[in-house]
C-alpha atoms as a PDB file:
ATOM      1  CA  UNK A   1      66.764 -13.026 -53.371  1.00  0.00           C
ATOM      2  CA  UNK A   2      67.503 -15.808 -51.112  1.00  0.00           C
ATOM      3  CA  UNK A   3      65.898 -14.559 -47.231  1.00  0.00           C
ATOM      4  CA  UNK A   4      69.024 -15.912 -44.828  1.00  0.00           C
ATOM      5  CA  UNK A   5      67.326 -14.089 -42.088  1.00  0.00           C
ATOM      6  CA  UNK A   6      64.596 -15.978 -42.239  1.00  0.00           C
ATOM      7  CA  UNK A   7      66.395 -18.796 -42.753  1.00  0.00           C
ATOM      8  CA  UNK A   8      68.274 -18.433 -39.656  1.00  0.00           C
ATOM      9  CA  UNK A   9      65.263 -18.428 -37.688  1.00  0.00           C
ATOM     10  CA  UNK A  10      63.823 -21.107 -39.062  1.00  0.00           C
ATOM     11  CA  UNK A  11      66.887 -23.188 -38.274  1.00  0.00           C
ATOM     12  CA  UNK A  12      66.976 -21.794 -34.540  1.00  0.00           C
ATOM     13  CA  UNK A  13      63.436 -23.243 -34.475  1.00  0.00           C
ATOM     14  CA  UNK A  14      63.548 -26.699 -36.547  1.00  0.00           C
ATOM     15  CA  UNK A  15      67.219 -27.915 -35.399  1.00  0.00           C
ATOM     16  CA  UNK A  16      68.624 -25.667 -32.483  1.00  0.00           C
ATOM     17  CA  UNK A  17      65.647 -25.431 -29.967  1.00  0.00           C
ATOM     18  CA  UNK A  18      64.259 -28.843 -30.847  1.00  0.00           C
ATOM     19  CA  UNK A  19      67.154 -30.706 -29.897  1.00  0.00           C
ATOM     20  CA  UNK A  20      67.101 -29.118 -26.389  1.00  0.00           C
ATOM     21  CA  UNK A  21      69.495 -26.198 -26.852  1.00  0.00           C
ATOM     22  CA  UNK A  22      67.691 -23.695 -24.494  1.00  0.00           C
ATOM     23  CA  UNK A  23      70.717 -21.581 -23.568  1.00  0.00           C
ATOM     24  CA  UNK A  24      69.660 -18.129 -24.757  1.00  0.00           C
ATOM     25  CA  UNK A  25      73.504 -17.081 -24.843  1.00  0.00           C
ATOM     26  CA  UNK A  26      73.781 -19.646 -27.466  1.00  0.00           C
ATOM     27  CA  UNK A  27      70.616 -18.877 -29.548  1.00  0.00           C
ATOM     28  CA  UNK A  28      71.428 -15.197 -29.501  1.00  0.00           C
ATOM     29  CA  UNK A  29      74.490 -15.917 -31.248  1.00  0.00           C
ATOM     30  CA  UNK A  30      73.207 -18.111 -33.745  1.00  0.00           C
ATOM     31  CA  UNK A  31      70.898 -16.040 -34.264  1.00  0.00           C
ATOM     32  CA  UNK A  32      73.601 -13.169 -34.351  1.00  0.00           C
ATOM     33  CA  UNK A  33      76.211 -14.510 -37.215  1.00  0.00           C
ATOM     34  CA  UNK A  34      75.600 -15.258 -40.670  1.00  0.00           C
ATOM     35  CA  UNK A  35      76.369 -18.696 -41.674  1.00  0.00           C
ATOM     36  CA  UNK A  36      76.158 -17.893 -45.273  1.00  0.00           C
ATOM     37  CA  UNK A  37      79.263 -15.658 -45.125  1.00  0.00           C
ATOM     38  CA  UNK A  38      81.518 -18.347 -44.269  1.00  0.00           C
ATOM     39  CA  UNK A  39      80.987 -20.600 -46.628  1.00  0.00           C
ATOM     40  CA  UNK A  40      81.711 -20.632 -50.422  1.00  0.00           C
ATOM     41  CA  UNK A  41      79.178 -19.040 -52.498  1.00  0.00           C
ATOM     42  CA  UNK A  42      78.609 -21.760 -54.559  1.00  0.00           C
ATOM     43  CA  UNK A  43      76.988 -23.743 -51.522  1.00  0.00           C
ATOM     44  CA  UNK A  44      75.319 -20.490 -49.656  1.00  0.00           C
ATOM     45  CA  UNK A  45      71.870 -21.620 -50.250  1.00  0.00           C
ATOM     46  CA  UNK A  46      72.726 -24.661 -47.904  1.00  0.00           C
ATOM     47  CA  UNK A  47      74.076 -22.906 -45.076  1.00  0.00           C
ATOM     48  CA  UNK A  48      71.127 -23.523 -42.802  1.00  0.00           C
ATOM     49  CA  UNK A  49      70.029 -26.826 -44.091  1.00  0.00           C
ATOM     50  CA  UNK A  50      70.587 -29.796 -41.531  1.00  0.00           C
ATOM     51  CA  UNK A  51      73.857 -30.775 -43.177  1.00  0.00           C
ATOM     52  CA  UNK A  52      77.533 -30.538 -43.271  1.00  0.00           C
ATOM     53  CA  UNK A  53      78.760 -28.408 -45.225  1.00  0.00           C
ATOM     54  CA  UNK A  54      82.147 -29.461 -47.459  1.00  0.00           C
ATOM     55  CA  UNK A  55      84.415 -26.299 -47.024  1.00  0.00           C
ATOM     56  CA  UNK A  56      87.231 -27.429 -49.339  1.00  0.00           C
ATOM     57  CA  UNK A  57      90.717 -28.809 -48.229  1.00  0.00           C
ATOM     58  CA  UNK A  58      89.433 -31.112 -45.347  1.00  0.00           C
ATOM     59  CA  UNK A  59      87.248 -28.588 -43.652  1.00  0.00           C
ATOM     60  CA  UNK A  60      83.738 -29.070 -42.573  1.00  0.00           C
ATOM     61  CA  UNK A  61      80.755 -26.548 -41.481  1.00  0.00           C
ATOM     62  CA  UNK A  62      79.301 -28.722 -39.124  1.00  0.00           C
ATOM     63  CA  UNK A  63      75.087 -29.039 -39.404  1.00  0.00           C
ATOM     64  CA  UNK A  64      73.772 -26.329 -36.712  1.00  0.00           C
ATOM     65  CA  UNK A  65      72.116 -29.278 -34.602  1.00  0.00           C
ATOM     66  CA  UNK A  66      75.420 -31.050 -33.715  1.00  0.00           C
ATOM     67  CA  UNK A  67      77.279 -27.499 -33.153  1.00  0.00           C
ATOM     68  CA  UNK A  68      74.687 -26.307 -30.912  1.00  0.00           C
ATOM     69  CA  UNK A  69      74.504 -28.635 -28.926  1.00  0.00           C
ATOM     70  CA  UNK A  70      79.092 -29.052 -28.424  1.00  0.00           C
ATOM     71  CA  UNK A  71      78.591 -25.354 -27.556  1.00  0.00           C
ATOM     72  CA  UNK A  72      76.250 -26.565 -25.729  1.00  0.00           C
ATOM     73  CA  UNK A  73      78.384 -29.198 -23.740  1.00  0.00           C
ATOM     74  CA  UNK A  74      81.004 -26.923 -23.330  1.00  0.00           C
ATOM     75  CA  UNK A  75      78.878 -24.446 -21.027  1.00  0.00           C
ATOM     76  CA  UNK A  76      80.764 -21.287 -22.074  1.00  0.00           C
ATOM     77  CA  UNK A  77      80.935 -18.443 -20.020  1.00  0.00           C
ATOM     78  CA  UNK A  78      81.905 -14.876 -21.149  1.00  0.00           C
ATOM     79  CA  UNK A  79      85.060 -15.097 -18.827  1.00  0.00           C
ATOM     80  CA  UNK A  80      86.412 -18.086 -20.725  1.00  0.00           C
ATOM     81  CA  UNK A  81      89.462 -18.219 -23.112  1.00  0.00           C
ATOM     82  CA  UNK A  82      88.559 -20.694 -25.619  1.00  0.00           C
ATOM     83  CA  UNK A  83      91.058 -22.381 -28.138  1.00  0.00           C
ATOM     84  CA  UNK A  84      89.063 -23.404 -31.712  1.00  0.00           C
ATOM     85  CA  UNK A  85      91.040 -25.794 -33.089  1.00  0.00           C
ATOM     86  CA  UNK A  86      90.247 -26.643 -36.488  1.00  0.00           C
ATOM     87  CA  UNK A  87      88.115 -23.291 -37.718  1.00  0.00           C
ATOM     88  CA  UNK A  88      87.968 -23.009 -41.306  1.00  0.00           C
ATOM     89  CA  UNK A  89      86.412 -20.156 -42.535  1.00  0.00           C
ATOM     90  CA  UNK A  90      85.961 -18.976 -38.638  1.00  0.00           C
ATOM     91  CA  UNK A  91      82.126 -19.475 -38.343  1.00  0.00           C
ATOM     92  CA  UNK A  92      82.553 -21.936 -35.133  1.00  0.00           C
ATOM     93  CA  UNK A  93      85.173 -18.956 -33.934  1.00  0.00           C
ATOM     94  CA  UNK A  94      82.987 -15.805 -34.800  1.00  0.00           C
ATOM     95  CA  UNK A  95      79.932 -17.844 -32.697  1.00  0.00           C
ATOM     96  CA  UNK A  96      82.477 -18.485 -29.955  1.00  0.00           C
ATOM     97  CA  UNK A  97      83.648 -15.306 -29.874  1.00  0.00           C
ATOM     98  CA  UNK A  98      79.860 -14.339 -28.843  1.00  0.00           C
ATOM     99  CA  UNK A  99      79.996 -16.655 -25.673  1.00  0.00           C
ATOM    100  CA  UNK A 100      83.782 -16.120 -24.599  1.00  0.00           C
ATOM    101  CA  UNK A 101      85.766 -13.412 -23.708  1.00  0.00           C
ATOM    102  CA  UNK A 102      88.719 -14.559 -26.108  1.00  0.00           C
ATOM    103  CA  UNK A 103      89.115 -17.095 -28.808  1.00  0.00           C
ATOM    104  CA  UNK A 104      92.330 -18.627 -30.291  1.00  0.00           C
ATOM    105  CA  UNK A 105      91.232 -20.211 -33.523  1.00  0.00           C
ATOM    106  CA  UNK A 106      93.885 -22.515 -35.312  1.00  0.00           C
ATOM    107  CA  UNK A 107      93.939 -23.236 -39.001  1.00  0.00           C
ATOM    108  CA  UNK A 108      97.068 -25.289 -40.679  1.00  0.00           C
ATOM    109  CA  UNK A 109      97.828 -22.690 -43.698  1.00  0.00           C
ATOM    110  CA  UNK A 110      98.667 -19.120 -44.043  1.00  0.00           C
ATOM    111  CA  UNK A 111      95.752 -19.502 -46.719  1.00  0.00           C
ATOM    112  CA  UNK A 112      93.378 -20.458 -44.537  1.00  0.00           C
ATOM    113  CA  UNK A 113      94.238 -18.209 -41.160  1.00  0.00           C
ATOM    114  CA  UNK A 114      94.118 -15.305 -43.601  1.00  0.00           C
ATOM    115  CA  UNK A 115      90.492 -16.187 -45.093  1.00  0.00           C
ATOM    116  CA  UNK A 116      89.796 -16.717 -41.707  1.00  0.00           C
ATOM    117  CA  UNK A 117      90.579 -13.709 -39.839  1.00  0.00           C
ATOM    118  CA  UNK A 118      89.360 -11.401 -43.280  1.00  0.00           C
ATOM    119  CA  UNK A 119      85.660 -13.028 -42.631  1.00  0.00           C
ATOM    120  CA  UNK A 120      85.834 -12.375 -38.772  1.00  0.00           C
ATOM    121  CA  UNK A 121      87.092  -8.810 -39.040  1.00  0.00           C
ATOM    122  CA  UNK A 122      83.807  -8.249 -41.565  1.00  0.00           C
ATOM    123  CA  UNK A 123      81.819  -9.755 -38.429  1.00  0.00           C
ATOM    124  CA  UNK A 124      83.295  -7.651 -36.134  1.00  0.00           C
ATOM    125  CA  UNK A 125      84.362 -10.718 -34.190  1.00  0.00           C
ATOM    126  CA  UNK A 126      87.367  -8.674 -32.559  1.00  0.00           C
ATOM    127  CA  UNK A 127      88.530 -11.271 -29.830  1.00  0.00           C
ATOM    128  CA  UNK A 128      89.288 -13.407 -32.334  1.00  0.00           C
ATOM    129  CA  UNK A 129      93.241 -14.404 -32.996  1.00  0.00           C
ATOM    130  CA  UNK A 130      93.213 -16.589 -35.827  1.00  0.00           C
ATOM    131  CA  UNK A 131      97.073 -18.687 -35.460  1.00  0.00           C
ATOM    132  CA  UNK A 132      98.778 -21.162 -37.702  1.00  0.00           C
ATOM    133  CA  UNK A 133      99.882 -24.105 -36.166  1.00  0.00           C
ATOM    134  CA  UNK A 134      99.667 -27.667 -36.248  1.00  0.00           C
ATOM    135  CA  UNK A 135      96.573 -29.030 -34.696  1.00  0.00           C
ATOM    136  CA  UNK A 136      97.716 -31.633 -32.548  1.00  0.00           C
ATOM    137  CA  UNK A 137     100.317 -29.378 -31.190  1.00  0.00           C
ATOM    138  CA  UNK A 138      97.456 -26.632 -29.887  1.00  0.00           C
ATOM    139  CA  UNK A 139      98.636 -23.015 -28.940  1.00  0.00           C
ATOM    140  CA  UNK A 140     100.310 -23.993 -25.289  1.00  0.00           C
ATOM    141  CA  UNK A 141     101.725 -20.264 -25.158  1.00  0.00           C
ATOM    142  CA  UNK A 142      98.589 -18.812 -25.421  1.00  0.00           C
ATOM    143  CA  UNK A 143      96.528 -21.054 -22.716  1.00  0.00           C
ATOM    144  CA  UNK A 144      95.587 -22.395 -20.780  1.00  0.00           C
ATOM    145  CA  UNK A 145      91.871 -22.684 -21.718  1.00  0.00           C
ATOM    146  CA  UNK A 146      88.719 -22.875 -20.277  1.00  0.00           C
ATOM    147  CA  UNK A 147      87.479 -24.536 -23.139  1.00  0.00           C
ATOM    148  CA  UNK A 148      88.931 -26.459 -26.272  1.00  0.00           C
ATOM    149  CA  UNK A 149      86.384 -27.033 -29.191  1.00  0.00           C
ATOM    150  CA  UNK A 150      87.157 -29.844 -31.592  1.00  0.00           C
ATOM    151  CA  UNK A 151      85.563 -28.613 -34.886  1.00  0.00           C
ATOM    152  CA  UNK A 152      85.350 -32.451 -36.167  1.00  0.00           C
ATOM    153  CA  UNK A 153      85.993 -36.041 -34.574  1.00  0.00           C
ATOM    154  CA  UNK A 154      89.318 -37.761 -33.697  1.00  0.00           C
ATOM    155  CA  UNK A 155      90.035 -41.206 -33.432  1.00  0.00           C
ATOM    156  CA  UNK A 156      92.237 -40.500 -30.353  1.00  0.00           C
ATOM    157  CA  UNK A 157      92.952 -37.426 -28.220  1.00  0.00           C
ATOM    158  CA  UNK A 158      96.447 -35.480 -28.129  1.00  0.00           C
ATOM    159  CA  UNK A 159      97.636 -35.379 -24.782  1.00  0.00           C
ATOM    160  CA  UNK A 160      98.431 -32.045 -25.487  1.00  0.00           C
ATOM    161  CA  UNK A 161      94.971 -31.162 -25.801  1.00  0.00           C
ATOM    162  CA  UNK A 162      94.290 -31.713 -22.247  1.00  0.00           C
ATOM    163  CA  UNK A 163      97.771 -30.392 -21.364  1.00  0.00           C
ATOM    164  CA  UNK A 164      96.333 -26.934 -22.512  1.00  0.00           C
ATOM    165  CA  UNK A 165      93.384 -27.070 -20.321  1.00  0.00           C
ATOM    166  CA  UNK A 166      92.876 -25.087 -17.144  1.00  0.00           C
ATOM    167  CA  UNK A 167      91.506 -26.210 -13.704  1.00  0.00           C
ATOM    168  CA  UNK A 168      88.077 -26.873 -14.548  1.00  0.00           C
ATOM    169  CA  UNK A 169      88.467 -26.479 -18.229  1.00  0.00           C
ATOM    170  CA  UNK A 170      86.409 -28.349 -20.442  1.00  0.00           C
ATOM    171  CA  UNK A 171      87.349 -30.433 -23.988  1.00  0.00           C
ATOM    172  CA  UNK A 172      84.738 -31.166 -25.953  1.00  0.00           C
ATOM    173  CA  UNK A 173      85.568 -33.282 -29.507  1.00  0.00           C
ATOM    174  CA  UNK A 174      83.612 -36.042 -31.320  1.00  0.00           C
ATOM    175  CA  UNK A 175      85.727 -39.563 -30.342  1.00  0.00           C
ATOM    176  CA  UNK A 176      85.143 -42.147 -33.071  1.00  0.00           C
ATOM    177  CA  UNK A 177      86.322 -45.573 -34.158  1.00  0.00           C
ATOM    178  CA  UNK A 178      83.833 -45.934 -36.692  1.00  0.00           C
ATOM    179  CA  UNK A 179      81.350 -43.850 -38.798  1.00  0.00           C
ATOM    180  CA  UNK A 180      79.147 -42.349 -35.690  1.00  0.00           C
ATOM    181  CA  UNK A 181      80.939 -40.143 -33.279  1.00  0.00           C
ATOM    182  CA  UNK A 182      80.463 -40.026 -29.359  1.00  0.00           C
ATOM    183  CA  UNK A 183      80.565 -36.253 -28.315  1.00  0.00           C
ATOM    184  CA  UNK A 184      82.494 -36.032 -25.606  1.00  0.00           C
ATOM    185  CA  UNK A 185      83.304 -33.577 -22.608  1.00  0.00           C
ATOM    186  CA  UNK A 186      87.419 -34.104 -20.939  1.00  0.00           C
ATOM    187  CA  UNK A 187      87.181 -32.181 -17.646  1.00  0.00           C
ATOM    188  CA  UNK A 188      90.288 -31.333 -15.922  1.00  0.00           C
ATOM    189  CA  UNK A 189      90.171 -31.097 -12.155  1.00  0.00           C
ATOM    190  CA  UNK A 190      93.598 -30.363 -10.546  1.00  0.00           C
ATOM    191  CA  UNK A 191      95.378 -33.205 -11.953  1.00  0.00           C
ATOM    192  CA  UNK A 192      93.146 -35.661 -12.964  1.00  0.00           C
ATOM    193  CA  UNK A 193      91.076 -35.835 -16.296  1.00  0.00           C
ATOM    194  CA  UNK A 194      86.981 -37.337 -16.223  1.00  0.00           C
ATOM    195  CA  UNK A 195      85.110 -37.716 -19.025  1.00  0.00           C
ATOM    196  CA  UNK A 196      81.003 -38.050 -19.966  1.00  0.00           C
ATOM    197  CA  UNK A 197      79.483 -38.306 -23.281  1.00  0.00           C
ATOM    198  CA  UNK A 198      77.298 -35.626 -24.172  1.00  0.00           C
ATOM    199  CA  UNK A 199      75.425 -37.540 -27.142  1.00  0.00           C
ATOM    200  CA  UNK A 200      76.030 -39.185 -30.248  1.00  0.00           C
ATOM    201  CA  UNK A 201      76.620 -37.525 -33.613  1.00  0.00           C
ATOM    202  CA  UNK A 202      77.900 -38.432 -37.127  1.00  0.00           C
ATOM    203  CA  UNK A 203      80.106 -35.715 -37.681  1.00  0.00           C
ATOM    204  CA  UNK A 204      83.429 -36.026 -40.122  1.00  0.00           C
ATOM    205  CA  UNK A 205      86.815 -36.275 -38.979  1.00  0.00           C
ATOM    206  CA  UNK A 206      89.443 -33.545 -38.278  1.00  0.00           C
ATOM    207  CA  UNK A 207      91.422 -33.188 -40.764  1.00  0.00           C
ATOM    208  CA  UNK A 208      95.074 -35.153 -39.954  1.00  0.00           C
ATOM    209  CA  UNK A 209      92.971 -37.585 -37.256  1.00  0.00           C
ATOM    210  CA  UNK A 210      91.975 -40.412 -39.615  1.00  0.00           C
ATOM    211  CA  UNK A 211      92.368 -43.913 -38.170  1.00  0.00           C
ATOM    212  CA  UNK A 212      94.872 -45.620 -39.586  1.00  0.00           C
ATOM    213  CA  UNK A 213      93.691 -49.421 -40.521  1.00  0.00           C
ATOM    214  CA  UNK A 214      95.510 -52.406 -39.551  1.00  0.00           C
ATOM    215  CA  UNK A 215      95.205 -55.935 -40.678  1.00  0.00           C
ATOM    216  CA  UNK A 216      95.465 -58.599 -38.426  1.00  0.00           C
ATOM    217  CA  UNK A 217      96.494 -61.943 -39.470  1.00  0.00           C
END
């Protein structure tokens, strides 16, 4: 029988600690939810490799060394409300939901938000609220948030995104015109948005943000 402890350790070690994630909040709750449950079983044995993993129907797992180190870039603290759009199976929002005090995850079908929030409940991630909604839209009347997690790259950012932040709140999404992403961290401060990039990663597009290509005569 396959050891996913073990495994999960082992990741923490090879791909979590080793790319400077030292925030012990973090590791704990890496450490603390089972990958494996959240994604399908024929692709369980991969759930700690350094890869992402296809979900089905335009959803990723992102590879624990590029997730770590958004959460990472987000600097989540257990006061913060934290909108999760894009969860999938709810992995990125049952880790969240270790860091924040609330999480509003968004997935695009009653399908999916019901897979979702079964697999959290058997987690016990209980500030979870798993919503259906389109993703570019958000969840304005449940914000504003601290902190909005992109679970895969855009080409460009909603407005409404940052509309949704609070005072100080933080956006972190993967921007990308081209096959690598740059990670990067919107910060609202009163009414003005700034912006660093956190690193690079090559991470796969959100579902409903592909570029669209033009030719040019």
């Amino acid at each position: 029988m396959f050891d996913f402890a073990s495994a999960r350790e082992a990741m923490l070690d090879s791909q979590v600690r080793t790319n400077d994630v030292t925030d012990k909040a973090i590791q704990a709750a890496l450490k603390f939810v089972p990958r494996e449950n959240f994604v399908p079983k024929a692709k369980m044995a991969l759930a700690y490799s350094d890869v992402h993993i296809d979900l089905g129907d335009g959803r990723f797992m992102l590879r624990p060394r590029d997730f770590s180190k958004m959460l990472d870039a987000a600097d989540i603290s257990d006061t913060d409300v934290v909108l999760d759009i894009g969860c999938g199976r709810g992995y990125s929002s049952a880790v969240l939901s270790r860091l924040a005090e609330t999480v509003v995850a968004l997935e695009q079908t009653e399908t999916a938000v019901k897979r979702a929030t079964t697999l959290l409940d058997q987690v016990g991630a209980s500030n979870v609220a798993v919503m259906q909604a389109d993703f570019r839209a958000g969840a304005p009347e449940h914000g504003p948030y601290d902190v909005i997690f992109a679970g895969g790259a855009v080409a460009d950012v909603p407005a409404t995104w940052l509309d949704q932040l609070a005072n100080h709140g933080r956006l972190v999404v993967g921007v990308s015109d081209g096959p690598v992403a740059r990670i990067t961290v919107f910060l609202k401060s009163d009414d003005s948005i700034g912006e660093r990039i956190a690193f690079d990663a090559n991470i796969p597009v959100l579902s409903g943000f592909t570029p669209e290509h033009t030719f040019v005569l």
